[in-house]
Protein backbone atom coordinates (compact mmCIF):
# COMPACT_ATOMS: atom_id res chain seq x y z
CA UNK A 1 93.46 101.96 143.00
CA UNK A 2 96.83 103.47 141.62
CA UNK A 3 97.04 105.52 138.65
CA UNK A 4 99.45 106.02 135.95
CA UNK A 5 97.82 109.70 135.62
CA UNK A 6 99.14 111.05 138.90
CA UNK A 7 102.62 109.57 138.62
CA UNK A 8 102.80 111.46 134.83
CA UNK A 9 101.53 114.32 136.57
CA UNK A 10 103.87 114.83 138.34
CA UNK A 11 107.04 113.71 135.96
CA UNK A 12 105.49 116.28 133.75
CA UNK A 13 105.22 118.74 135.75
CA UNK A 14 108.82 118.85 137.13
CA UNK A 15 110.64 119.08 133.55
CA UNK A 16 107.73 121.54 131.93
CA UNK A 17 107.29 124.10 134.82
CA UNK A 18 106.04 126.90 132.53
CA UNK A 19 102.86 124.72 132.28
CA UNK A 20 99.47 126.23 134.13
CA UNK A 21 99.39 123.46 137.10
CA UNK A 22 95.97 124.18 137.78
CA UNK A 23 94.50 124.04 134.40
CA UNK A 24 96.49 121.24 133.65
CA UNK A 25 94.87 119.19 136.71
CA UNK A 26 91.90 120.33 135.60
CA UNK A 27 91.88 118.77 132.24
CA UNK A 28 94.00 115.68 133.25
CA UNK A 29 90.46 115.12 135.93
CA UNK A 30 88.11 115.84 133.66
CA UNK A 31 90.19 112.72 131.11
CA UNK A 32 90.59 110.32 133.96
CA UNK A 33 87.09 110.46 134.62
CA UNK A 34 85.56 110.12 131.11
CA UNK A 35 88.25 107.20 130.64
CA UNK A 36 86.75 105.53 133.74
CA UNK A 37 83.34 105.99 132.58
CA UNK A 38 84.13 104.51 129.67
CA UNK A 39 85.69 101.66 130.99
CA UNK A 40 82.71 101.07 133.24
CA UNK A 41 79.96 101.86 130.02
CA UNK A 42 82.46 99.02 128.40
CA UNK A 43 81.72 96.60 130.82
CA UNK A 44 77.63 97.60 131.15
CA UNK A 45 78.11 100.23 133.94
CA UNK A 46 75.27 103.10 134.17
CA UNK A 47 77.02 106.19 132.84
CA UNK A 48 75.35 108.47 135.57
CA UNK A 49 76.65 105.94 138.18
CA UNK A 50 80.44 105.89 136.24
CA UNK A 51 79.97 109.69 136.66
CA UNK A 52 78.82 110.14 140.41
CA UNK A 53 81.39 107.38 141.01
CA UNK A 54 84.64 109.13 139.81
CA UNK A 55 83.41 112.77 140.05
CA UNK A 56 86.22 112.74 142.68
CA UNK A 57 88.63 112.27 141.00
CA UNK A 58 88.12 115.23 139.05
CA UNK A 59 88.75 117.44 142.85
CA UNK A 60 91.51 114.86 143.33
CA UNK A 61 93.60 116.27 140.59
CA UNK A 62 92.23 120.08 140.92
CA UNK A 63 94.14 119.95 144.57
CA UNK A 64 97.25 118.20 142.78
CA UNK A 65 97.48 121.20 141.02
CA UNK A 66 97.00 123.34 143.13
CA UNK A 67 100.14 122.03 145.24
CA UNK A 68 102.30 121.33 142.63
CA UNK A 69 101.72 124.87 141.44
CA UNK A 70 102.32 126.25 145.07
CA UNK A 71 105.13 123.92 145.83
CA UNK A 72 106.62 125.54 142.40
CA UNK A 73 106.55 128.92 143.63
CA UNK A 74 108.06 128.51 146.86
CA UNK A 75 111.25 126.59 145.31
CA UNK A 76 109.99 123.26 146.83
CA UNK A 77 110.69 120.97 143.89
CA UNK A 78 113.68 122.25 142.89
CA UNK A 79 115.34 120.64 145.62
CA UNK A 80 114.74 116.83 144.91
CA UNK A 81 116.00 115.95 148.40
CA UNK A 82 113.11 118.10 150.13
CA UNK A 83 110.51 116.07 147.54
CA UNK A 84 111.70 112.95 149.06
CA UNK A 85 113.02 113.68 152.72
CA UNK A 86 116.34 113.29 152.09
CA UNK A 87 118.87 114.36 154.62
CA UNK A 88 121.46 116.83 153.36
């Protein structure tokens, strides 16, 4: 499954780089996963199943963060070519 949240992530992340990366995939995997929970209780999911399901998720976007925030410090985004493997 694709998410919307990553893709924002990482839009977001580019144009606001004084943002805290890590805290901010912290909190954006923490949301994902109580939306998705939700969205399961919603359609008569367990919510310790909804939870054990996309506790993942909430690692997923911790490492995110973690590499945007590195990537960010070693000058990696601000060359949009080396973000998408463009020749130079």
């Amino acid at each position: 499954m694709v998410s919307a949240g990553i893709i924002s992530f990482f839009i977001i992340s580019y144009f606001f780089r004084d943002l805290n990366k890590i805290l901010t995939g912290i909190i954006s995997g923490i949301m994902v996963c109580l939306l998705r929970v939700l969205v399961s209780l919603v359609y008569g999911g367990s919510f310790l199943k909804g939870i054990i399901s996309f506790s993942p998720e909430i690692f997923f976007y911790i490492v995110i963060g973690i590499s945007i925030h590195i990537f960010i410090k070693f000058n990696f985004l601000n060359d949009l070519g080396k973000v998408f493997f463009l020749p130079h």
